[in-house]
Protein backbone atom coordinates (compact mmCIF):
# COMPACT_ATOMS: atom_id res chain seq x y z
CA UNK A 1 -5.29 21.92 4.23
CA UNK A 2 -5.68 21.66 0.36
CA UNK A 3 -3.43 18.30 0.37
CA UNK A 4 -5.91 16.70 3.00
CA UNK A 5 -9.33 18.07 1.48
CA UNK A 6 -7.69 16.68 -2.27
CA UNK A 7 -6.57 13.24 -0.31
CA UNK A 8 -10.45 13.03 1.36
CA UNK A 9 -11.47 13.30 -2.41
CA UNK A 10 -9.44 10.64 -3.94
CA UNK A 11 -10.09 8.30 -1.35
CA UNK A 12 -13.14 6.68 -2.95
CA UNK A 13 -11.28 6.08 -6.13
CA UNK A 14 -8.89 4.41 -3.62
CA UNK A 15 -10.89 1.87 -2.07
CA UNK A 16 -13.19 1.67 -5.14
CA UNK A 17 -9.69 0.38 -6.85
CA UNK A 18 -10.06 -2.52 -4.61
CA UNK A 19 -12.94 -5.25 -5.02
CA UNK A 20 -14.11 -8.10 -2.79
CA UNK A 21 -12.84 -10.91 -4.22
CA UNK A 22 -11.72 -14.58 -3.48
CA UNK A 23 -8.65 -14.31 -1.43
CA UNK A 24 -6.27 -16.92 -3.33
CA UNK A 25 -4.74 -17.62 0.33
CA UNK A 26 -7.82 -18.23 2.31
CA UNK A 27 -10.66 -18.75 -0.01
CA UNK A 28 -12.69 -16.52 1.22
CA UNK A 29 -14.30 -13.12 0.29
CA UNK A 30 -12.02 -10.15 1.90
CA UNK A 31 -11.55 -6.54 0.55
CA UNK A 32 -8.39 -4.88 1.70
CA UNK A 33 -6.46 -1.62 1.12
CA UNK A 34 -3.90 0.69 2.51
CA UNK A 35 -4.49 3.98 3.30
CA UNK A 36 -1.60 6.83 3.41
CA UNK A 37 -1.54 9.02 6.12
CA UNK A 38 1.17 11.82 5.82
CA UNK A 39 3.58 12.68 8.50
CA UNK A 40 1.55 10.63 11.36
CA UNK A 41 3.28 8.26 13.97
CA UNK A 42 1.22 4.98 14.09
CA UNK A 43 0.70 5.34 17.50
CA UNK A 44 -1.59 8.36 16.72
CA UNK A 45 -3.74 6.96 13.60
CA UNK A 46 -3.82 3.84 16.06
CA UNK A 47 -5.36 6.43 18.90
CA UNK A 48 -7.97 7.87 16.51
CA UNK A 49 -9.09 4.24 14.92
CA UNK A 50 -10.17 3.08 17.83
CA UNK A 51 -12.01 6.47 18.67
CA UNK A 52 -13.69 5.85 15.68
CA UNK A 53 -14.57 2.46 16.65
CA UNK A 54 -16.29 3.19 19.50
CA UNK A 55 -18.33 5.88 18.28
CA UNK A 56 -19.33 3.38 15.17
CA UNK A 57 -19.79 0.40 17.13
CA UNK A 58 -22.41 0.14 19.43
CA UNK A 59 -20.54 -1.58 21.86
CA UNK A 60 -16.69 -1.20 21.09
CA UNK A 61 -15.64 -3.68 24.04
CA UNK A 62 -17.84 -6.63 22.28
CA UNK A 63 -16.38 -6.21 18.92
CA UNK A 64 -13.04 -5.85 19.89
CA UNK A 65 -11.32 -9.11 19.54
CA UNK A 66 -7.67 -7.92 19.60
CA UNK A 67 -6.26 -4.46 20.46
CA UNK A 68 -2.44 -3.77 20.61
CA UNK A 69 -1.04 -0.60 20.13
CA UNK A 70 2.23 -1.93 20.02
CA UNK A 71 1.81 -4.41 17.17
CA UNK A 72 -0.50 -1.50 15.85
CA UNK A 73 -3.05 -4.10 15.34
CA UNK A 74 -7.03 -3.89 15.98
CA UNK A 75 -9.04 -6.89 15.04
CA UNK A 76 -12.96 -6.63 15.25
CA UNK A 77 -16.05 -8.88 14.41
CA UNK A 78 -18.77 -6.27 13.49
CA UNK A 79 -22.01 -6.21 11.48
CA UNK A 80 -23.88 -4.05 8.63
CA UNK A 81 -27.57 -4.06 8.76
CA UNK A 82 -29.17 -5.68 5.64
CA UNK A 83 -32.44 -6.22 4.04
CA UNK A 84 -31.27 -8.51 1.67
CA UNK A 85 -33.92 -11.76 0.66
CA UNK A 86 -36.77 -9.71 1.60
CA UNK A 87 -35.79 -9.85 5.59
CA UNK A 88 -34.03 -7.68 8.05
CA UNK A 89 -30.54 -9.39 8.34
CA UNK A 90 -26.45 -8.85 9.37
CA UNK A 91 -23.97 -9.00 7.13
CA UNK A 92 -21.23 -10.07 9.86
CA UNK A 93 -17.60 -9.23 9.09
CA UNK A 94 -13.73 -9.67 10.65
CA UNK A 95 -12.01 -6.26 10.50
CA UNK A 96 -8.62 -6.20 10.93
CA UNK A 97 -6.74 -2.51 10.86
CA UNK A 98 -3.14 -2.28 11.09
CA UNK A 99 -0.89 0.70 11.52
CA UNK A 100 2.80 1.84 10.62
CA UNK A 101 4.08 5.21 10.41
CA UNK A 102 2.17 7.29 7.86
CA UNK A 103 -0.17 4.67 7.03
CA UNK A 104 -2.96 1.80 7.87
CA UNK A 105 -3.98 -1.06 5.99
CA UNK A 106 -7.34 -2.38 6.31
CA UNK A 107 -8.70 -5.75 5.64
CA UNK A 108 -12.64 -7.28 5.65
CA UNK A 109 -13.07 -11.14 5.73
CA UNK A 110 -14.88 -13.40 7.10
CA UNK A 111 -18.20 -12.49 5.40
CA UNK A 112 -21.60 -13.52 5.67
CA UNK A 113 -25.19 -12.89 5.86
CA UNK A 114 -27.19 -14.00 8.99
CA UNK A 115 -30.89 -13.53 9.95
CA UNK A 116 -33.12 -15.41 12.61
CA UNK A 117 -34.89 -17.15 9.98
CA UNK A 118 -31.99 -18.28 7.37
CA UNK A 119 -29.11 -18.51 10.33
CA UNK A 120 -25.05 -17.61 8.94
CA UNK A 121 -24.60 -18.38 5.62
CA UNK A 122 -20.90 -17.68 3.95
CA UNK A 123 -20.65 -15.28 1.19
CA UNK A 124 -18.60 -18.44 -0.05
CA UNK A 125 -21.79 -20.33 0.09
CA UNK A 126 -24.49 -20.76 -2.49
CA UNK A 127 -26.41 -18.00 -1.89
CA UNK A 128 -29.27 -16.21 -3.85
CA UNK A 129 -28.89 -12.63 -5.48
CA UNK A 130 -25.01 -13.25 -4.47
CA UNK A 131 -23.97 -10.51 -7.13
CA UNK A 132 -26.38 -8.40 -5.17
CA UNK A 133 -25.40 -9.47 -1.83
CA UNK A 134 -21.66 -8.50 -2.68
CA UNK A 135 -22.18 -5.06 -4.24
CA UNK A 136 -23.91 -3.81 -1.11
CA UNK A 137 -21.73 -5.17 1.19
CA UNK A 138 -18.79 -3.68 -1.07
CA UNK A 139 -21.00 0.11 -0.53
CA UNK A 140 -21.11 -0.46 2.98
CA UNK A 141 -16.92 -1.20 3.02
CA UNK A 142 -16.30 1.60 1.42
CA UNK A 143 -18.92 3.50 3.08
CA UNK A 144 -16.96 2.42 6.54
CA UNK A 145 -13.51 2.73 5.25
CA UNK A 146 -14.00 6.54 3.87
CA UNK A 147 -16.10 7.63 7.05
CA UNK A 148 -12.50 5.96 9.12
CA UNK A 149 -10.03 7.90 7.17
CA UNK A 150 -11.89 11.66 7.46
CA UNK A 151 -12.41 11.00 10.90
CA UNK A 152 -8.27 10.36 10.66
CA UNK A 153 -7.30 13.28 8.36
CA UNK A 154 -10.43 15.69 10.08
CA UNK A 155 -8.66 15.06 13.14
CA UNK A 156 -5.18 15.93 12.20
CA UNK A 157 -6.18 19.03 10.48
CA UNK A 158 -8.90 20.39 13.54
CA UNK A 159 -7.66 23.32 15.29
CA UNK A 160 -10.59 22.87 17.59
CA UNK A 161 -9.13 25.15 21.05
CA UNK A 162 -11.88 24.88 23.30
């Protein structure tokens, strides 16, 4: 129990370590990391991820783009709420999650910021406050990522015997 509760927190120094940045492959913003998870078959971390999903999501079958347990691969098209420019907006992102033994990587792309008035515009884009724009959508990453991996780890460790 001490190993998991010490794991829990480090895991903000962990996907702090990581900053959205220019992917030299695609151009575009993405944030990615890989998360350890001791002595846990991928099939189980898999199971749990996409528990989590659906209680974070408000409609898990409409983000859900790709789900295969047996590639151990979950690829979503989600949102985080923004207020950015002065407006209610989205911040719309591409999650992909992918699982081996012991472990998960995760990686955000596809990034930008959409309201009704200003339509989609790529964080690649020229866009206002865009220092601004990226450190809250790094927070809400992170934010996402750390509530995904205690849900993991709270799940392994809960001896709940209803």
């Amino acid at each position: 129990m001490k190993k998991y509760f010490l794991i829990l927190l480090m895991l903000p120094v962990f996907t702090k370590g990581q900053n959205l940045l220019i992917d030299e492959q695609t151009g575009k913003y993405a944030k990615q990391a890989v998360i350890e998870v001791e002595n846990q078959p991928k099939q189980l971390i898999y199971k749990k991820a996409v528990e989590w999903i659906t209680l974070n999501y408000k409609s898990a079958n409409d983000v859900i783009q790709l789900k295969d347990e047996s590639e151990g691969k979950i690829i979503l098209k989600g949102n985080f709420s923004s207020n950015m420019y002065m407006k209610a907006g989205l911040i719309e992102h591409t999650l992909i999650l992918e699982f081996k033994d012991n472990k998960f990587r995760y990686s955000y792309t596809d990034l930008a910021y959409y309201s009704a008035g200003s339509g989609k515009m790529p964080f690649e884009g020229n866009l206002m406050s865009k220092k601004k724009l990226l450190s809250n959508t790094e927070q809400d990453i992170d934010n996402s990522i750390k509530s995904l991996s205690e849900y993991i780890f709270k799940s392994y460790n809960s001896k709940d015997d209803w």
